[in-house]
C-alpha atoms as a PDB file:
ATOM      1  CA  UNK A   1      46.648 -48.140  -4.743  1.00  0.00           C
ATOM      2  CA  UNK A   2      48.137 -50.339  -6.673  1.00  0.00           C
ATOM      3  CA  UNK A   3      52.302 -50.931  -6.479  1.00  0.00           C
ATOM      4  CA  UNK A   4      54.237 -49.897  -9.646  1.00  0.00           C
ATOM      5  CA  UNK A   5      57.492 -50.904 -10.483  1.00  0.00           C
ATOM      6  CA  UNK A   6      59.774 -48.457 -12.379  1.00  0.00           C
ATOM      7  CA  UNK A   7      62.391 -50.481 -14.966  1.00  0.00           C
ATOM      8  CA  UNK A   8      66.482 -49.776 -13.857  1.00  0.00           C
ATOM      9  CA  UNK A   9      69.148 -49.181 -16.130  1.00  0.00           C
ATOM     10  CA  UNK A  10      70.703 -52.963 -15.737  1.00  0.00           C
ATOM     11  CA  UNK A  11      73.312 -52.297 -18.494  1.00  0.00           C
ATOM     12  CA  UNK A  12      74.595 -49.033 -16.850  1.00  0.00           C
ATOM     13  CA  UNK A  13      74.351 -46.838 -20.251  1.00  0.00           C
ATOM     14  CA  UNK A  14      74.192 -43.890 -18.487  1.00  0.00           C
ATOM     15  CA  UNK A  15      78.079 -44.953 -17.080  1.00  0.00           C
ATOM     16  CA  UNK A  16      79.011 -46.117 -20.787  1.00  0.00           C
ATOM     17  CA  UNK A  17      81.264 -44.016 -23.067  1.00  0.00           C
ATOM     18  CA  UNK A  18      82.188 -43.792 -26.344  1.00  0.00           C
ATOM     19  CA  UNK A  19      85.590 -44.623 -28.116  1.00  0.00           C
ATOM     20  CA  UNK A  20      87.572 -42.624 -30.569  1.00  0.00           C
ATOM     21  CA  UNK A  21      87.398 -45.802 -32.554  1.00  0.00           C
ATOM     22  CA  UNK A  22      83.232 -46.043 -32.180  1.00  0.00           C
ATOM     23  CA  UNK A  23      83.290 -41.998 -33.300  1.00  0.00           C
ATOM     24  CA  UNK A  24      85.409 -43.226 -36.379  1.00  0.00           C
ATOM     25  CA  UNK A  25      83.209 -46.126 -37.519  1.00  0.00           C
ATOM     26  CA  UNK A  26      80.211 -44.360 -36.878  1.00  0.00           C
ATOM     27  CA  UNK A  27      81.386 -41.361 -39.160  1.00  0.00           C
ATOM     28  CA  UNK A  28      80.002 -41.518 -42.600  1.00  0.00           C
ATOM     29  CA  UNK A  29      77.534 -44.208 -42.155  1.00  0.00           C
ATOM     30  CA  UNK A  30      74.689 -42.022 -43.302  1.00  0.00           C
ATOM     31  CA  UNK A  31      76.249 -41.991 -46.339  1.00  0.00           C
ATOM     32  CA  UNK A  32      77.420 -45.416 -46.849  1.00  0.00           C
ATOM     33  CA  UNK A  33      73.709 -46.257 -46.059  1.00  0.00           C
ATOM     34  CA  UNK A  34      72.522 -44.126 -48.927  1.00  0.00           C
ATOM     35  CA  UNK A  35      74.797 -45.646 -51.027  1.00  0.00           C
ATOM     36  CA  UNK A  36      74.216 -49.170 -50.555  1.00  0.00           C
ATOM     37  CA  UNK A  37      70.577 -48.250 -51.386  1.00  0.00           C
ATOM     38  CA  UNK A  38      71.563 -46.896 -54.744  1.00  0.00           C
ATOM     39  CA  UNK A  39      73.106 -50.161 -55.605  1.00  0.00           C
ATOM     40  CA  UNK A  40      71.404 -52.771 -54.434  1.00  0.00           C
ATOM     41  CA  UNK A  41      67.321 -52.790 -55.499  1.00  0.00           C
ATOM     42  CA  UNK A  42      66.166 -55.492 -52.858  1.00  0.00           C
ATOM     43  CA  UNK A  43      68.054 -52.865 -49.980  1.00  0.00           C
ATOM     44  CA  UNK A  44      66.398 -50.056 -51.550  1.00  0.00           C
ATOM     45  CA  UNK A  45      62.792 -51.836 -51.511  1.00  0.00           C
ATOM     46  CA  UNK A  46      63.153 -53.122 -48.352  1.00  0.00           C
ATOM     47  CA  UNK A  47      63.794 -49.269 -47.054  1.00  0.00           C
ATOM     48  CA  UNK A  48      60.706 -48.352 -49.386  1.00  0.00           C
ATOM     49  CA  UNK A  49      58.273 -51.046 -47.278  1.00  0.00           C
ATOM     50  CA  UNK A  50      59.568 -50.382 -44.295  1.00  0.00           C
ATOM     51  CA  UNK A  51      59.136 -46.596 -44.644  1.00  0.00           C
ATOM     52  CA  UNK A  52      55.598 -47.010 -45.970  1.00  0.00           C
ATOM     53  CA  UNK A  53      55.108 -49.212 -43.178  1.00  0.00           C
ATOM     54  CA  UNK A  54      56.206 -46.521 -40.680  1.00  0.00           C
ATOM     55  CA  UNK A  55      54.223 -44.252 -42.336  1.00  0.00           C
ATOM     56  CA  UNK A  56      50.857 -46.122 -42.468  1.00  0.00           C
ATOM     57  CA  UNK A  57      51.301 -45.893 -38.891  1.00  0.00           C
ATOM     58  CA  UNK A  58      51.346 -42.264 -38.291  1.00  0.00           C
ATOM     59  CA  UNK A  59      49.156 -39.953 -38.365  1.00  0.00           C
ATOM     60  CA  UNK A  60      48.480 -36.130 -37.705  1.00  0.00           C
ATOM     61  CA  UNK A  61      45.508 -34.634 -35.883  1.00  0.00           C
ATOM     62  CA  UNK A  62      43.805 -33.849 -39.204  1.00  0.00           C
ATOM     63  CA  UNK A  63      44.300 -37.278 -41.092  1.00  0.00           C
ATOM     64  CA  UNK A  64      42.764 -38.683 -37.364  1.00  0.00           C
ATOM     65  CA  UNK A  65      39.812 -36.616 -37.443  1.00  0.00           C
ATOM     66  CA  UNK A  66      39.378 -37.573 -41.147  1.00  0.00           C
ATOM     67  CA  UNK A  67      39.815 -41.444 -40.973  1.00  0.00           C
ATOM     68  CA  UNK A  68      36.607 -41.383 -38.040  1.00  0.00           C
ATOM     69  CA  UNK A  69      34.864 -39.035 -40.628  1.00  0.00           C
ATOM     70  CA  UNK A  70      34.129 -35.928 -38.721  1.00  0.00           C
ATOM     71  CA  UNK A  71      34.161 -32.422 -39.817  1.00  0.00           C
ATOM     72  CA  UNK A  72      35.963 -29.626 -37.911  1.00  0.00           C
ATOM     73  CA  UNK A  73      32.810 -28.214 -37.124  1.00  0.00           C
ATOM     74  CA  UNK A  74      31.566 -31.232 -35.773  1.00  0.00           C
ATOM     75  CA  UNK A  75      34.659 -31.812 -33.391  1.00  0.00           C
ATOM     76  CA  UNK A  76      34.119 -28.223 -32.130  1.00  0.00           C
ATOM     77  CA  UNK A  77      30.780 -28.915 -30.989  1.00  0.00           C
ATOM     78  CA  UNK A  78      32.313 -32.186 -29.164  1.00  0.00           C
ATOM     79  CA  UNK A  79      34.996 -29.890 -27.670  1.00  0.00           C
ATOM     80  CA  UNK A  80      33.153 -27.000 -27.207  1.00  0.00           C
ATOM     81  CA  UNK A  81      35.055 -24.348 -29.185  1.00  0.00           C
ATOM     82  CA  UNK A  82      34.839 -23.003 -32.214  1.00  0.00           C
ATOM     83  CA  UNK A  83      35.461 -24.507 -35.371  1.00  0.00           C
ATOM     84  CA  UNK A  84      38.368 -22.018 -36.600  1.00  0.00           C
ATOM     85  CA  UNK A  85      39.689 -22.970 -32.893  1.00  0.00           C
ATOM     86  CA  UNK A  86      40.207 -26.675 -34.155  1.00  0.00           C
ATOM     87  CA  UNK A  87      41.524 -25.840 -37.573  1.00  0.00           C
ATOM     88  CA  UNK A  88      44.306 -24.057 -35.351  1.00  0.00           C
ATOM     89  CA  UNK A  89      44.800 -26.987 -32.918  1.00  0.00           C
ATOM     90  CA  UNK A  90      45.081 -29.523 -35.947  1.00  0.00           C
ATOM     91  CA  UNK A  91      48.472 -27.173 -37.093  1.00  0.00           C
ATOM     92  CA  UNK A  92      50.180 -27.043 -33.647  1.00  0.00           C
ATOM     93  CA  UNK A  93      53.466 -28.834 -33.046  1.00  0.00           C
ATOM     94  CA  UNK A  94      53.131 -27.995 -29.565  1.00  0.00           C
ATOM     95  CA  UNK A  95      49.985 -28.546 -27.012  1.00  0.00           C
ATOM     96  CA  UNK A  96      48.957 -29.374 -23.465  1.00  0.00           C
ATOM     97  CA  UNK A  97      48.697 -33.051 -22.810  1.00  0.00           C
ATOM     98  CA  UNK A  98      45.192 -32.591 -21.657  1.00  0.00           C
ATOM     99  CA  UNK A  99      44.380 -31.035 -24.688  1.00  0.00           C
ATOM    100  CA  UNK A 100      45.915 -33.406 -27.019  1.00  0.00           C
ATOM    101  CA  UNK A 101      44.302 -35.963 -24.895  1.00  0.00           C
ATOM    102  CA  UNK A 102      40.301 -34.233 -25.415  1.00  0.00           C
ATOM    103  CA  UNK A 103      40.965 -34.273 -28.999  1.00  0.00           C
ATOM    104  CA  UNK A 104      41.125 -38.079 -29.145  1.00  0.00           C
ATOM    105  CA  UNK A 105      38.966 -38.488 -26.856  1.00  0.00           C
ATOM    106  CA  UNK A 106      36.371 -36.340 -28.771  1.00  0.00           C
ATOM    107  CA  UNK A 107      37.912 -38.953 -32.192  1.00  0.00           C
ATOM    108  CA  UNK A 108      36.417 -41.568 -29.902  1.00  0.00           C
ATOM    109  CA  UNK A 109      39.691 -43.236 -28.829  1.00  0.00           C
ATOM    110  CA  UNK A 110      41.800 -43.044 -26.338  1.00  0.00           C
ATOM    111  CA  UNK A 111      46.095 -41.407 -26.054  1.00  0.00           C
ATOM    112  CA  UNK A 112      48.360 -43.522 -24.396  1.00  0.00           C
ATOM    113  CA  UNK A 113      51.666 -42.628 -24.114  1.00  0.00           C
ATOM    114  CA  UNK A 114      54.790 -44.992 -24.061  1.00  0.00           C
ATOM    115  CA  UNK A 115      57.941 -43.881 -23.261  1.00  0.00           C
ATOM    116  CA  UNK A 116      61.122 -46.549 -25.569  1.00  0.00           C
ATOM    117  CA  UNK A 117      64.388 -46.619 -24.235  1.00  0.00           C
ATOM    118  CA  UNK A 118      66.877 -48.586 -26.821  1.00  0.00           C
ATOM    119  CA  UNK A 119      67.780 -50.788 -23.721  1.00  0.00           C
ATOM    120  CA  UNK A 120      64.548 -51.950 -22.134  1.00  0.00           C
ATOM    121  CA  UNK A 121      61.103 -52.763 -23.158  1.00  0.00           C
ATOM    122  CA  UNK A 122      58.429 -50.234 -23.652  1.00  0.00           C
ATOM    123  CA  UNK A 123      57.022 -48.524 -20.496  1.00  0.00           C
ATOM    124  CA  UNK A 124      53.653 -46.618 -20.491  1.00  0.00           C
ATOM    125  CA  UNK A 125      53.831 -43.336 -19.012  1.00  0.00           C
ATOM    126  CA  UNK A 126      50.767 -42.430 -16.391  1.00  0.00           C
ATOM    127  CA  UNK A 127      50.189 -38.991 -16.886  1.00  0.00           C
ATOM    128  CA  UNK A 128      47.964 -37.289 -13.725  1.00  0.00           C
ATOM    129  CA  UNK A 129      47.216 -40.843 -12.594  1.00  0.00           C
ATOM    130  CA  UNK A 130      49.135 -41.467  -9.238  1.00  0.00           C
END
């Protein structure tokens, strides 16, 4: 069995609080943001890239199954289910881990998940692996 180490909060943020005076400058910054976008171009394609970027880098269960260039029926034979059974899984927000996990698997790749706190470096969860 191999010995994992689990990252601690060093910087206390769960003891931190937040000032009246951090609630006021954070108020309306949504707004300022939008703004400077509308006035300055290079701000506003910079946001663009960056938001392509982002979304080059997503993907839903559909747009998966479609970039490895496999039908739904196709899958369903993989997963053993019917074919109206993926069409269904492919609009859920919400699913088992296990069966989000068979569906890449049956894509031919493999889920990890990684859990990002803003004050530490990435951690992979182990899901079922103790």
């Amino acid at each position: 069995m191999t010995k994992r180490t689990i990252p601690i909060d060093n910087t206390k943020v769960a003891e931190s609080t937040l000032t009246q005076e951090d609630w006021d400058r954070a108020e309306g910054a949504h707004e300022r943001f939008k703004e400077l976008l509308e006035t300055k171009p290079r701000a506003k394609a910079r946001y663009d890239t960056v938001l392509a970027e982002i979304n080059e880098r997503q993907a839903t269960l559909r747009r998966l199954r479609e970039a490895r260039a496999l039908t739904q029926s196709t899958l369903a034979e993989l997963l053993e289910m019917d074919q109206s059974e993926v069409s269904r899984l492919e609009r859920r927000s919400d699913m088992l881990l296990s069966t989000l996990k068979r569906f890449v698997h049956a894509n031919g790749g493999e889920l990890h998940l990684v859990v990002q706190f803003p004050d530490s470096a990435p951690v992979e969860l182990l899901v079922g692996d103790e």
